[in-house]
PDB file of N, CA and C in Angstrom:
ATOM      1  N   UNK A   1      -3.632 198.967 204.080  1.00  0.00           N
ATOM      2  CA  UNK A   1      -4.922 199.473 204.545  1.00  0.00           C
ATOM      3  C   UNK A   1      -5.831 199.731 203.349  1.00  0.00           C
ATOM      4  N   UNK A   2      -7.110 199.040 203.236  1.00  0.00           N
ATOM      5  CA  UNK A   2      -8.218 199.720 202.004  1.00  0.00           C
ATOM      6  C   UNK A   2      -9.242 200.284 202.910  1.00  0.00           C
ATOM      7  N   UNK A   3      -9.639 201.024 202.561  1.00  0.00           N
ATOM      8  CA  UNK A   3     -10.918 201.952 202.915  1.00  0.00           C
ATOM      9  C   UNK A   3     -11.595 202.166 201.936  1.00  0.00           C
ATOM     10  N   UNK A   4     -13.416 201.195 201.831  1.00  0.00           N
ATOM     11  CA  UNK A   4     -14.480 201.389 200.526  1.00  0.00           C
ATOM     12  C   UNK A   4     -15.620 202.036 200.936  1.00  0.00           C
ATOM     13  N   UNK A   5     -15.911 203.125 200.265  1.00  0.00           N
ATOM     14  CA  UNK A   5     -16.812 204.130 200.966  1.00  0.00           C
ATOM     15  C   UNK A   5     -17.835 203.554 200.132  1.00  0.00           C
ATOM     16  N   UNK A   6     -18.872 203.579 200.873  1.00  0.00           N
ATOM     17  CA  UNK A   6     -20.427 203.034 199.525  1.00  0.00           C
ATOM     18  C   UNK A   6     -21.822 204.058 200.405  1.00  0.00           C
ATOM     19  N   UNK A   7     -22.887 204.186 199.575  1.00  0.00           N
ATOM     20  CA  UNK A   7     -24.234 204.383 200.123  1.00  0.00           C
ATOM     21  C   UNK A   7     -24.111 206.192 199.750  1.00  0.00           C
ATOM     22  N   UNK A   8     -23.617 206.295 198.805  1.00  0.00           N
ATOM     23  CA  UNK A   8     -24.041 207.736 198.463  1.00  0.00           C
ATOM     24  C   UNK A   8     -25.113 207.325 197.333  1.00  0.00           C
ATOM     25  N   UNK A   9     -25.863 208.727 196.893  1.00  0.00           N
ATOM     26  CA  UNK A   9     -26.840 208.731 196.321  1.00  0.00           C
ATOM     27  C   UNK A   9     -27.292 210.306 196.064  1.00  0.00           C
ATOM     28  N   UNK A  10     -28.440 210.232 195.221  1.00  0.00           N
ATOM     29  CA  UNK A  10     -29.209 211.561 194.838  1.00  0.00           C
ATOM     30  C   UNK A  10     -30.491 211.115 195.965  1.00  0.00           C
ATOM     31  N   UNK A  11     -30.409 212.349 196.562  1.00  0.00           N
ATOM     32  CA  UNK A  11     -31.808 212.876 197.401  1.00  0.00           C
ATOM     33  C   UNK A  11     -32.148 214.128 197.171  1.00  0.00           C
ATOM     34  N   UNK A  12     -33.206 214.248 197.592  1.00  0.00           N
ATOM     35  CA  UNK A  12     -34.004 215.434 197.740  1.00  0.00           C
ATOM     36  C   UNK A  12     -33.700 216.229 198.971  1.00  0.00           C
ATOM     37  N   UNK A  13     -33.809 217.611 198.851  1.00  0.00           N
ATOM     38  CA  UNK A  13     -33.298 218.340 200.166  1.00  0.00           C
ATOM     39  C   UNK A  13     -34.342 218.220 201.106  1.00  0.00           C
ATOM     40  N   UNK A  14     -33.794 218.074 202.165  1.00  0.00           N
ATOM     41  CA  UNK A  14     -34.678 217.303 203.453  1.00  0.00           C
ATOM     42  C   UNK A  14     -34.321 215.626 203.835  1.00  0.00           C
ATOM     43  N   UNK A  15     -33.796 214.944 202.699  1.00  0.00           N
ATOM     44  CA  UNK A  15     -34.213 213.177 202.762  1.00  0.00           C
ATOM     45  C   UNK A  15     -32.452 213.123 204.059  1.00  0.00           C
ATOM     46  N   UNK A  16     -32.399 212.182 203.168  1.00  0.00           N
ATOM     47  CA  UNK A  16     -31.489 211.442 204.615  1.00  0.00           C
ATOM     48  C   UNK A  16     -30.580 210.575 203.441  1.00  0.00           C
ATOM     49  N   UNK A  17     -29.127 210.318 204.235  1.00  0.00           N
ATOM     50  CA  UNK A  17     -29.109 208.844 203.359  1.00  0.00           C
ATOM     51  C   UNK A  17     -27.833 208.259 204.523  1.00  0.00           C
ATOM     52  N   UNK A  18     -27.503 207.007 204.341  1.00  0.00           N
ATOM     53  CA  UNK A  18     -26.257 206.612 205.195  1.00  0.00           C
ATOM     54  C   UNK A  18     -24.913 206.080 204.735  1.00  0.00           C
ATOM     55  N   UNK A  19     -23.893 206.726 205.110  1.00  0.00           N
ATOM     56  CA  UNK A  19     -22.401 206.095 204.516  1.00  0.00           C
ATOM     57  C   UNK A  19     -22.382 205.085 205.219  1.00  0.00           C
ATOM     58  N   UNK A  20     -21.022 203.850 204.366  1.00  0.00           N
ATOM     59  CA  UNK A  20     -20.811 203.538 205.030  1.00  0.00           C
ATOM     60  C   UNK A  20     -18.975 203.349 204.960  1.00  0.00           C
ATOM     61  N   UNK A  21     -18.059 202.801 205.820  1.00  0.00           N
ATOM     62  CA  UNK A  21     -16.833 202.595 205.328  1.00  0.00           C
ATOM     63  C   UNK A  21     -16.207 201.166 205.688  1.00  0.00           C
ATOM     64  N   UNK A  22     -16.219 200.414 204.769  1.00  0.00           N
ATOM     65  CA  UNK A  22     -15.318 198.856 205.103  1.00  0.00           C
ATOM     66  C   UNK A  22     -13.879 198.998 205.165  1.00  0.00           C
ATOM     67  N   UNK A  23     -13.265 198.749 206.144  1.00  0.00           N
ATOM     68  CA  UNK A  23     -11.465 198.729 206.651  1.00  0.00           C
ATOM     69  C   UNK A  23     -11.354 198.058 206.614  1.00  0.00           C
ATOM     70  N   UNK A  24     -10.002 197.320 205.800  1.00  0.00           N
ATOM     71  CA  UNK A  24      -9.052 196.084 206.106  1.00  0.00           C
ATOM     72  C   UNK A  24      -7.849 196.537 205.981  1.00  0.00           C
ATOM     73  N   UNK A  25      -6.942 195.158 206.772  1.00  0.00           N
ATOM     74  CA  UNK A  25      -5.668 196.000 206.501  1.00  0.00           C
ATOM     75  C   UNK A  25      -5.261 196.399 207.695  1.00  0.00           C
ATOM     76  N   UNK A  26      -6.073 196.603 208.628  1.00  0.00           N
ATOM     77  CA  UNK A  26      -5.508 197.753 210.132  1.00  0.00           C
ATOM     78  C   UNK A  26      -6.261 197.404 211.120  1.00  0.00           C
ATOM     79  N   UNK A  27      -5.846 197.039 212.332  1.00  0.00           N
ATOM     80  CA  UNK A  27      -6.026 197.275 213.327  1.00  0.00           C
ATOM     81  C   UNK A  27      -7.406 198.500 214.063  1.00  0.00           C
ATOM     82  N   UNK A  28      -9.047 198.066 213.159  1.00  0.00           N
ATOM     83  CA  UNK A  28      -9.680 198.749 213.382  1.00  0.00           C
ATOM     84  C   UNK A  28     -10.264 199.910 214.953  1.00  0.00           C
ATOM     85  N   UNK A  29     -10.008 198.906 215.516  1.00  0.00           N
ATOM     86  CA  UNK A  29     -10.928 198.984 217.058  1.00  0.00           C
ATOM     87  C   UNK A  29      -9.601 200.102 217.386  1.00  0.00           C
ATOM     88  N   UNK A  30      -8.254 200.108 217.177  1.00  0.00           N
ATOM     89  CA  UNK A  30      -7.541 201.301 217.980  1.00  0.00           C
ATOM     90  C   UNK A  30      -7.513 202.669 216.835  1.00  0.00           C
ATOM     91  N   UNK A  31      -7.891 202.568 215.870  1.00  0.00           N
ATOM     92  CA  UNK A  31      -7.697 203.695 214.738  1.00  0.00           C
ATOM     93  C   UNK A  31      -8.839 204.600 214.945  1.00  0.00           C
ATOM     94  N   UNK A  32      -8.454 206.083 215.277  1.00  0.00           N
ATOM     95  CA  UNK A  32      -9.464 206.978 214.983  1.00  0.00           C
ATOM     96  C   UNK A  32      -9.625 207.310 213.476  1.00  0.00           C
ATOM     97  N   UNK A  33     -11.260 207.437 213.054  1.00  0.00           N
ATOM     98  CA  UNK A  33     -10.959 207.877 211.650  1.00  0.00           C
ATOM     99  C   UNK A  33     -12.277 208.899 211.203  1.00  0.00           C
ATOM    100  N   UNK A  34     -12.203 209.373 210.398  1.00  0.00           N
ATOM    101  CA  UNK A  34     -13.097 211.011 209.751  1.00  0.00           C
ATOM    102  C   UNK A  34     -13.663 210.726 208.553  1.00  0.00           C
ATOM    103  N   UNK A  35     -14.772 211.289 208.609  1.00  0.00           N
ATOM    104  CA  UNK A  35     -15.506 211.185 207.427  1.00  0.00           C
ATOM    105  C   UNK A  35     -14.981 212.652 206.655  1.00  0.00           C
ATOM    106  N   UNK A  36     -14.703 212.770 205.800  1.00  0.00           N
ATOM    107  CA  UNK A  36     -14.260 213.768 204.873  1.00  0.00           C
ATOM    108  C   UNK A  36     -15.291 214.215 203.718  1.00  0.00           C
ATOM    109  N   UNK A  37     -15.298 215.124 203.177  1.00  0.00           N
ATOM    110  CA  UNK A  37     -15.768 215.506 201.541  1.00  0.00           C
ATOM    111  C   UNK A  37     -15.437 216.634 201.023  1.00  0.00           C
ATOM    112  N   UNK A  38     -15.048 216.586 199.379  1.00  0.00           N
ATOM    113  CA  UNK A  38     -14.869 217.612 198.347  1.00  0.00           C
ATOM    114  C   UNK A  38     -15.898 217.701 197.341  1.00  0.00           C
ATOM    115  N   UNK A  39     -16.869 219.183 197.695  1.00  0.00           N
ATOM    116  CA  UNK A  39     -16.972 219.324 196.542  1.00  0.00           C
ATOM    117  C   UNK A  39     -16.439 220.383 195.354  1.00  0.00           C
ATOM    118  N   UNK A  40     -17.045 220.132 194.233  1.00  0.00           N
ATOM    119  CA  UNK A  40     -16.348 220.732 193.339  1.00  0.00           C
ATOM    120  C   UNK A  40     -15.712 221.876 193.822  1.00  0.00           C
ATOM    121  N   UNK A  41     -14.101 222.313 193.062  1.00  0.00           N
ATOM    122  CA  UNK A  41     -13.815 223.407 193.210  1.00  0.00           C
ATOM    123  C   UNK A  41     -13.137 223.794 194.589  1.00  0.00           C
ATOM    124  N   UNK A  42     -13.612 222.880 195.369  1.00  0.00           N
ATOM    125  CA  UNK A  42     -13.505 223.141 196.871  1.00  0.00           C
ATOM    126  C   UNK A  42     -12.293 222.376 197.590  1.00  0.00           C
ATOM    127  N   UNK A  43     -11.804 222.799 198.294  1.00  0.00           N
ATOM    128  CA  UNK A  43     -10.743 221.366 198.978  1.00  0.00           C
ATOM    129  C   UNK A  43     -11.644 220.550 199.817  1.00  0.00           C
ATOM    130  N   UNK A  44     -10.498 219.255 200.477  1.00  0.00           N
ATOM    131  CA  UNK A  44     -11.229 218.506 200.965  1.00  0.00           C
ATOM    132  C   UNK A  44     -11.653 218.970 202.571  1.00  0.00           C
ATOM    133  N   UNK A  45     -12.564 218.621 203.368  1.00  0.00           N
ATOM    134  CA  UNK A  45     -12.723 219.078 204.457  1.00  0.00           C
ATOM    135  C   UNK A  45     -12.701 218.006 205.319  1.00  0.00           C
ATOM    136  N   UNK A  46     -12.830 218.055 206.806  1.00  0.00           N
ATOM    137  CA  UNK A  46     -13.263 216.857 207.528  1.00  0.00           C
ATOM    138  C   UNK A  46     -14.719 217.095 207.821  1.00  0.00           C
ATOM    139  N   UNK A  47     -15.582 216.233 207.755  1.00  0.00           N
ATOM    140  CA  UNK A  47     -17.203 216.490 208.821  1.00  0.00           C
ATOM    141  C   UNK A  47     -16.983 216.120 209.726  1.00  0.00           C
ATOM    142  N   UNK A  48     -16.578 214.957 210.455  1.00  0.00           N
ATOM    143  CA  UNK A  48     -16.766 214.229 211.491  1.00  0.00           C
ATOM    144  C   UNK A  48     -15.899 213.193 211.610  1.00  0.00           C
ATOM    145  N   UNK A  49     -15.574 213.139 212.850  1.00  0.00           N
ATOM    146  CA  UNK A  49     -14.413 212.125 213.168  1.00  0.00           C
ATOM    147  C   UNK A  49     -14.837 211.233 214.935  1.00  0.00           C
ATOM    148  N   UNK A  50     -13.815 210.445 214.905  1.00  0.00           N
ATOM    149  CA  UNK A  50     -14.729 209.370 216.042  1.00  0.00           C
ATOM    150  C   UNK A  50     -13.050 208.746 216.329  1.00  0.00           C
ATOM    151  N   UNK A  51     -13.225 208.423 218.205  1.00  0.00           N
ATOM    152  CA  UNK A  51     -12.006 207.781 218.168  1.00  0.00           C
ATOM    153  C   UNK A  51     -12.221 206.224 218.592  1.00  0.00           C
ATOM    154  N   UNK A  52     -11.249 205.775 218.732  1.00  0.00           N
ATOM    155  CA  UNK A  52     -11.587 204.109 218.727  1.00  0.00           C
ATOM    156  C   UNK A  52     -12.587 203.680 220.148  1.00  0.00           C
ATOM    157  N   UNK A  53     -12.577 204.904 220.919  1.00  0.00           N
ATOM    158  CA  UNK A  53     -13.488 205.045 221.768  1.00  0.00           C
ATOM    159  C   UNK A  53     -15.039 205.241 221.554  1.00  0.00           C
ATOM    160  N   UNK A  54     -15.150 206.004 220.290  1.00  0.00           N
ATOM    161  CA  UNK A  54     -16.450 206.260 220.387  1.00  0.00           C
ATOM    162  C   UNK A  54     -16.359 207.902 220.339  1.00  0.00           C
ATOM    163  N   UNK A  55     -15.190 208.638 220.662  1.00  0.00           N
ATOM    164  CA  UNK A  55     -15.890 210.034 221.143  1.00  0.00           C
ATOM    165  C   UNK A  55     -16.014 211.053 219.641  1.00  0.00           C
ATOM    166  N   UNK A  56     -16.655 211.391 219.632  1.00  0.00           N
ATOM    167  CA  UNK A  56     -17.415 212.272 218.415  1.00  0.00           C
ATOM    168  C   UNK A  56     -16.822 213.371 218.035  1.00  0.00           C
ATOM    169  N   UNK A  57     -16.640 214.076 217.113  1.00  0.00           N
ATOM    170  CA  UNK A  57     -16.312 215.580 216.697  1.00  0.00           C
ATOM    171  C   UNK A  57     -16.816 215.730 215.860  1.00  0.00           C
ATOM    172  N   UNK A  58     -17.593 217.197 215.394  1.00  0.00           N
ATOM    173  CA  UNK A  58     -18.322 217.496 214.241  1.00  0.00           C
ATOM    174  C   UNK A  58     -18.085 218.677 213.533  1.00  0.00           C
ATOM    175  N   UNK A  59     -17.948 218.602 212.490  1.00  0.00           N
ATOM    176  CA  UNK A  59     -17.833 220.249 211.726  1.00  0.00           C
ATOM    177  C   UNK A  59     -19.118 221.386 212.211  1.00  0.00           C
ATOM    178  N   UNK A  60     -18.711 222.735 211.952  1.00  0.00           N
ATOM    179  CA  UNK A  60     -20.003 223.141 212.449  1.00  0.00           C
ATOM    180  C   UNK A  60     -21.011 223.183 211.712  1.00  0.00           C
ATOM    181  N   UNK A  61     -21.110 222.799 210.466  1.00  0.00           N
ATOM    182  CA  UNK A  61     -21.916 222.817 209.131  1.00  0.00           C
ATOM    183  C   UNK A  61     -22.699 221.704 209.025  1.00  0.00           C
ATOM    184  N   UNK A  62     -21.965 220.566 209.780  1.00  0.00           N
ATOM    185  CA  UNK A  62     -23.127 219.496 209.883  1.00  0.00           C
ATOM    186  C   UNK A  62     -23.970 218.937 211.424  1.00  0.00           C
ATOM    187  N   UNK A  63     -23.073 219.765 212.444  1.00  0.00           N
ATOM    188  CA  UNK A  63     -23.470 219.488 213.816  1.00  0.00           C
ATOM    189  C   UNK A  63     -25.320 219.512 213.774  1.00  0.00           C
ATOM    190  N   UNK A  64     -25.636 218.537 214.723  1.00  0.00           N
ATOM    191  CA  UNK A  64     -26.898 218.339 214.857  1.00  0.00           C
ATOM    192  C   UNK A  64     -27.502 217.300 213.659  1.00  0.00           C
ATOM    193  N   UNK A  65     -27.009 217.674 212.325  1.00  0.00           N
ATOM    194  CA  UNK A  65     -27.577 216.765 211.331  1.00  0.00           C
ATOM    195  C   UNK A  65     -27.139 215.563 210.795  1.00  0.00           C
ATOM    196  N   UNK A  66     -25.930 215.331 211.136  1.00  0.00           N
ATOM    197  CA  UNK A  66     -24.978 214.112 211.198  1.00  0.00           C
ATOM    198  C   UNK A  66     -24.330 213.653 211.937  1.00  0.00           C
ATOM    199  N   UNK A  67     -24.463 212.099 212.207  1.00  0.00           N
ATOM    200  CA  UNK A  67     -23.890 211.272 212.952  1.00  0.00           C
ATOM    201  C   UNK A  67     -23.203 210.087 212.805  1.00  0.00           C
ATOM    202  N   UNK A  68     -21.944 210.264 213.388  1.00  0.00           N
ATOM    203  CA  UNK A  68     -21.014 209.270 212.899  1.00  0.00           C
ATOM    204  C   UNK A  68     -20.677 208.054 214.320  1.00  0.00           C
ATOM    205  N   UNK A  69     -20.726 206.777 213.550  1.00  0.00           N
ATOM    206  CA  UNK A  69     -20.811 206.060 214.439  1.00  0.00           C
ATOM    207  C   UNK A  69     -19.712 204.679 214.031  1.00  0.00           C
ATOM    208  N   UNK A  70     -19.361 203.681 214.887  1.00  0.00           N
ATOM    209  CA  UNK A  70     -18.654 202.602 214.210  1.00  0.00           C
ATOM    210  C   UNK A  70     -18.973 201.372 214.822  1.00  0.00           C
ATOM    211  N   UNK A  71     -18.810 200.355 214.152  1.00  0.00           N
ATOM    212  CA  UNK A  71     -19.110 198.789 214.796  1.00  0.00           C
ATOM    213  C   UNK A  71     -17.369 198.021 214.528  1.00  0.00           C
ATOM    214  N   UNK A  72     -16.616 198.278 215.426  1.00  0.00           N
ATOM    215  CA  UNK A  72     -15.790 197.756 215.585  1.00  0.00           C
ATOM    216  C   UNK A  72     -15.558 195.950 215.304  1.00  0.00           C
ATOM    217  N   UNK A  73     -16.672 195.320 215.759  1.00  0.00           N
ATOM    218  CA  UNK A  73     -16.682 194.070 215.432  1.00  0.00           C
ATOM    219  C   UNK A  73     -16.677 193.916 214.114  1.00  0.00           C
ATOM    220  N   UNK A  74     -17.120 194.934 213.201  1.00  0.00           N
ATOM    221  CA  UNK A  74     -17.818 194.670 212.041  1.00  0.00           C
ATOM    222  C   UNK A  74     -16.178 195.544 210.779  1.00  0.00           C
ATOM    223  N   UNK A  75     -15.532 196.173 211.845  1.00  0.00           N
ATOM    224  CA  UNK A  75     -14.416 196.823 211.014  1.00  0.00           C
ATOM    225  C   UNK A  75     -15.196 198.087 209.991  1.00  0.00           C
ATOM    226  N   UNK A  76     -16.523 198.303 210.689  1.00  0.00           N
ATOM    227  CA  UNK A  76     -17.223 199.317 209.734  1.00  0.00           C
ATOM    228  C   UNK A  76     -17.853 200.680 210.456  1.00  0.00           C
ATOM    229  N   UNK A  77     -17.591 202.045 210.353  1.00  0.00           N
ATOM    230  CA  UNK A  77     -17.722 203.048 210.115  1.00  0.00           C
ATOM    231  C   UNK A  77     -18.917 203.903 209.521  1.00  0.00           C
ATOM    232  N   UNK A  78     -19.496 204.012 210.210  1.00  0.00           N
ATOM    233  CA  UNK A  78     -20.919 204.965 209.203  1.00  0.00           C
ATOM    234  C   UNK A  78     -21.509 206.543 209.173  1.00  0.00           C
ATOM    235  N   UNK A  79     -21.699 207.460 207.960  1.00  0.00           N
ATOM    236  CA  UNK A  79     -22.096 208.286 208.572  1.00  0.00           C
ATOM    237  C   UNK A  79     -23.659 208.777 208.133  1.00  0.00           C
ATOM    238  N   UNK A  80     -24.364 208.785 209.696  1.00  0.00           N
ATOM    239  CA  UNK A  80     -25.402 208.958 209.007  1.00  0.00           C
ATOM    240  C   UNK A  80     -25.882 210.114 208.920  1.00  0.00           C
ATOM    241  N   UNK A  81     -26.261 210.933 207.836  1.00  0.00           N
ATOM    242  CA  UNK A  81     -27.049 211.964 207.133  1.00  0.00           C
ATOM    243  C   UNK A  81     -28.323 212.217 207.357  1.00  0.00           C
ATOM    244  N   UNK A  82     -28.619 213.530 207.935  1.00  0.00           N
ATOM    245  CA  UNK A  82     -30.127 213.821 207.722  1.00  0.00           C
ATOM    246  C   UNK A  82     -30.249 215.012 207.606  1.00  0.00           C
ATOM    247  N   UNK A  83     -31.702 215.405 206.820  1.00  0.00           N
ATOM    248  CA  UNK A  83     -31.948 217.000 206.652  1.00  0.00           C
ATOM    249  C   UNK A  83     -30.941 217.325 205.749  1.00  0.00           C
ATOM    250  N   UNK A  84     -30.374 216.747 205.050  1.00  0.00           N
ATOM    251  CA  UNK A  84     -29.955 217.022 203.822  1.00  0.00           C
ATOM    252  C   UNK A  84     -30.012 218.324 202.951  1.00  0.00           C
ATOM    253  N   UNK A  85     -29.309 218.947 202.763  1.00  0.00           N
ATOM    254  CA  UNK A  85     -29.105 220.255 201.922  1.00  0.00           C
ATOM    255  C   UNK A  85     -28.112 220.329 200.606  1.00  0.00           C
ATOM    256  N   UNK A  86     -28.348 220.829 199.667  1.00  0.00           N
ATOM    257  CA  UNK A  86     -27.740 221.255 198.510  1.00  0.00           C
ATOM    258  C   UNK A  86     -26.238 221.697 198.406  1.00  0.00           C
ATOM    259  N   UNK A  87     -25.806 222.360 199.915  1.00  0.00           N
ATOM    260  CA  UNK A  87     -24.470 222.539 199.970  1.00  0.00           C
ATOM    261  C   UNK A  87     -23.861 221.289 200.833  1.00  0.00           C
ATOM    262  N   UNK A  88     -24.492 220.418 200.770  1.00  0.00           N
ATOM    263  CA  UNK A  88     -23.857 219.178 201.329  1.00  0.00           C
ATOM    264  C   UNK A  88     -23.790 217.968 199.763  1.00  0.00           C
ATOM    265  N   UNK A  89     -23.879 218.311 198.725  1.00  0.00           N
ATOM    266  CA  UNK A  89     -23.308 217.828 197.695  1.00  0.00           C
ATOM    267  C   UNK A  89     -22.137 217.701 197.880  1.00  0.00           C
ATOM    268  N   UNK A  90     -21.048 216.742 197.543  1.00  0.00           N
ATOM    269  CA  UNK A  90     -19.971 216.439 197.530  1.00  0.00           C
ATOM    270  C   UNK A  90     -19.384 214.770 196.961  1.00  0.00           C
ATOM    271  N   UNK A  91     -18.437 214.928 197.264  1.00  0.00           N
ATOM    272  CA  UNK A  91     -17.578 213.348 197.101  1.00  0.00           C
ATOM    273  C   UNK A  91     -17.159 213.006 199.078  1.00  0.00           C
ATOM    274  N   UNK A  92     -17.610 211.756 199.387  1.00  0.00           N
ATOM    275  CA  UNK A  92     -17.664 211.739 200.683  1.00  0.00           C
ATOM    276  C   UNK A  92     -16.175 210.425 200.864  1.00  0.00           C
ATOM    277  N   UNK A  93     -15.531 210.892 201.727  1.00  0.00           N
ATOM    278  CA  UNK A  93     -14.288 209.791 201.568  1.00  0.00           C
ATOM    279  C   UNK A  93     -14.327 209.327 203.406  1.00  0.00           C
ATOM    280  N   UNK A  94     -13.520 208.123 203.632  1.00  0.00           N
ATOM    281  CA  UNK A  94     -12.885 208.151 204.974  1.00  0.00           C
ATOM    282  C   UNK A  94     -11.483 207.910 204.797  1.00  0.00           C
ATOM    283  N   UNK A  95     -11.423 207.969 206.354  1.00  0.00           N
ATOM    284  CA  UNK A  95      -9.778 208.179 206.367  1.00  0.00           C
ATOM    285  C   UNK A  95      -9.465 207.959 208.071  1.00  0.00           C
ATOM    286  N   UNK A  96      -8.402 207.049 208.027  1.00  0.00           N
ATOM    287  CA  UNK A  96      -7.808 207.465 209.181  1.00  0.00           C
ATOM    288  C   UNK A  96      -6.613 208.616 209.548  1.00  0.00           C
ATOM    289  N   UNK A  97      -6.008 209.061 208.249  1.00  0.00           N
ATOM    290  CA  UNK A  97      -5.388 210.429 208.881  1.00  0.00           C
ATOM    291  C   UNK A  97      -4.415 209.878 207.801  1.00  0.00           C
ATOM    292  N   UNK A  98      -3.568 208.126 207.932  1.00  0.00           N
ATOM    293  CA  UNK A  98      -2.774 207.764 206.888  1.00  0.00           C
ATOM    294  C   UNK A  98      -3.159 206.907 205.818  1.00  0.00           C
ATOM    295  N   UNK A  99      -3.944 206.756 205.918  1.00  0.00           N
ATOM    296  CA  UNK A  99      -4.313 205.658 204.038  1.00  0.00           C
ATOM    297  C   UNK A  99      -4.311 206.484 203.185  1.00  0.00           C
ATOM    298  N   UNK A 100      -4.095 206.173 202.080  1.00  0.00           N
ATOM    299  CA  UNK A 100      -4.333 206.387 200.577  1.00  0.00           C
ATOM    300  C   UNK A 100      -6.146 206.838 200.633  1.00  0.00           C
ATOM    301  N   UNK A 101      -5.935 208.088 199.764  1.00  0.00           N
ATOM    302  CA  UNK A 101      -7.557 207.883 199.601  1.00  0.00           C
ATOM    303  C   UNK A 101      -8.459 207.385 198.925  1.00  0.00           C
ATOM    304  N   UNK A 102      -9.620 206.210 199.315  1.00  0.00           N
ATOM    305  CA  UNK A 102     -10.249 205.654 198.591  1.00  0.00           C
ATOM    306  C   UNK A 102     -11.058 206.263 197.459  1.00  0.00           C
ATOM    307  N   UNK A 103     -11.816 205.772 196.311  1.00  0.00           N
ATOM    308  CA  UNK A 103     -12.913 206.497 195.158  1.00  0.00           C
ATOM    309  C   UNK A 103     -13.551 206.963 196.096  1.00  0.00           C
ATOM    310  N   UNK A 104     -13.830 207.125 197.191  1.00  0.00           N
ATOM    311  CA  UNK A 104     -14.844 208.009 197.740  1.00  0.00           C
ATOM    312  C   UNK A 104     -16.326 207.399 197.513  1.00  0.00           C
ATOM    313  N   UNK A 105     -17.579 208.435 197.682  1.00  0.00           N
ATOM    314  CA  UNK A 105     -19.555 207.808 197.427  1.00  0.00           C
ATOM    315  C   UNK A 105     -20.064 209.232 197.090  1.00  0.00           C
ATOM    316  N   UNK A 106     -20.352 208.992 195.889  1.00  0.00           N
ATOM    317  CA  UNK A 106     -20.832 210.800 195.686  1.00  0.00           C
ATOM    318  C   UNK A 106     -22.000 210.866 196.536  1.00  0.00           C
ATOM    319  N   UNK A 107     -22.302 212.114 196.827  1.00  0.00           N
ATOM    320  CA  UNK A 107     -23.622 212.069 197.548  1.00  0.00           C
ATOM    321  C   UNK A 107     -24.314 213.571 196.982  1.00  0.00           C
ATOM    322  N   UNK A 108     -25.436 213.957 195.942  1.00  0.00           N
ATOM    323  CA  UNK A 108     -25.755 214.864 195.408  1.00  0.00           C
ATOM    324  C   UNK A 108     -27.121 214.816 195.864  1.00  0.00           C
ATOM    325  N   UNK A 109     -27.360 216.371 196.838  1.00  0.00           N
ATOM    326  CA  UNK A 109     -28.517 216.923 196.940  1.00  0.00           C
ATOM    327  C   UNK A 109     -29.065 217.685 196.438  1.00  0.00           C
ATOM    328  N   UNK A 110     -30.694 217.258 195.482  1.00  0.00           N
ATOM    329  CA  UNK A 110     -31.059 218.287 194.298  1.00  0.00           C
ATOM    330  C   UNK A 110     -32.193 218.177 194.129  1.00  0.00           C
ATOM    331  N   UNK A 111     -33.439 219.074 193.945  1.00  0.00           N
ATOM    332  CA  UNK A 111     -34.378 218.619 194.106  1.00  0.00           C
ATOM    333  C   UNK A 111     -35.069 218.499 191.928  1.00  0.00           C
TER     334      UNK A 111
END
């Protein structure tokens, strides 16, 4: 299984930006999988997770401002970001629960 997280970036608090995650290796369309992040100092957390269905779960820290979605045809995973805040700095990873964890997409909010 590889999992490549890309589309982090520096924004400004307020902007937006979108993950994304490429899977190979696995059997996408039946795997539920979570968007994760650590930042410094901090352990890792989950934000949001999605099952091969579609159905959603959200941390309560990002509910309302992030949305995670997947294109099964495409074996790709996205999460999209908005309203962006400073304590949403981190290292953003996915995961289905068993892979190895990928380099992760930094994503630093700073004005």
């Amino acid at each position: 299984v590889q999992l490549v997280e890309s589309g982090g970036g520096l924004v400004q608090p307020g902007g937006s930006l979108r993950l994304s995650c490429a899977a190979s290796g696995m059997i996408f369309r039946l795997s539920a999988m979570g968007w994760y992040r650590q930042a410094p100092g901090k352990q890792r957390e989950l934000v949001a997770s999605i099952t091969g269905g579609g159905r959603t779960n959200y941390a309560d820290s990002v509910k309302g401002r992030f949305t995670i979605s997947r294109d099964n045809a495409k074996s790709t995973m996205y999460l999209q970001m908005n309203s962006l805040q400073p304590e949403d700095t981190a290292v953003y990873y996915c995961n289905d629960g068993l892979a190895d964890w990928g380099q992760g997409t930094q994503v630093t909010v700073s004005s």
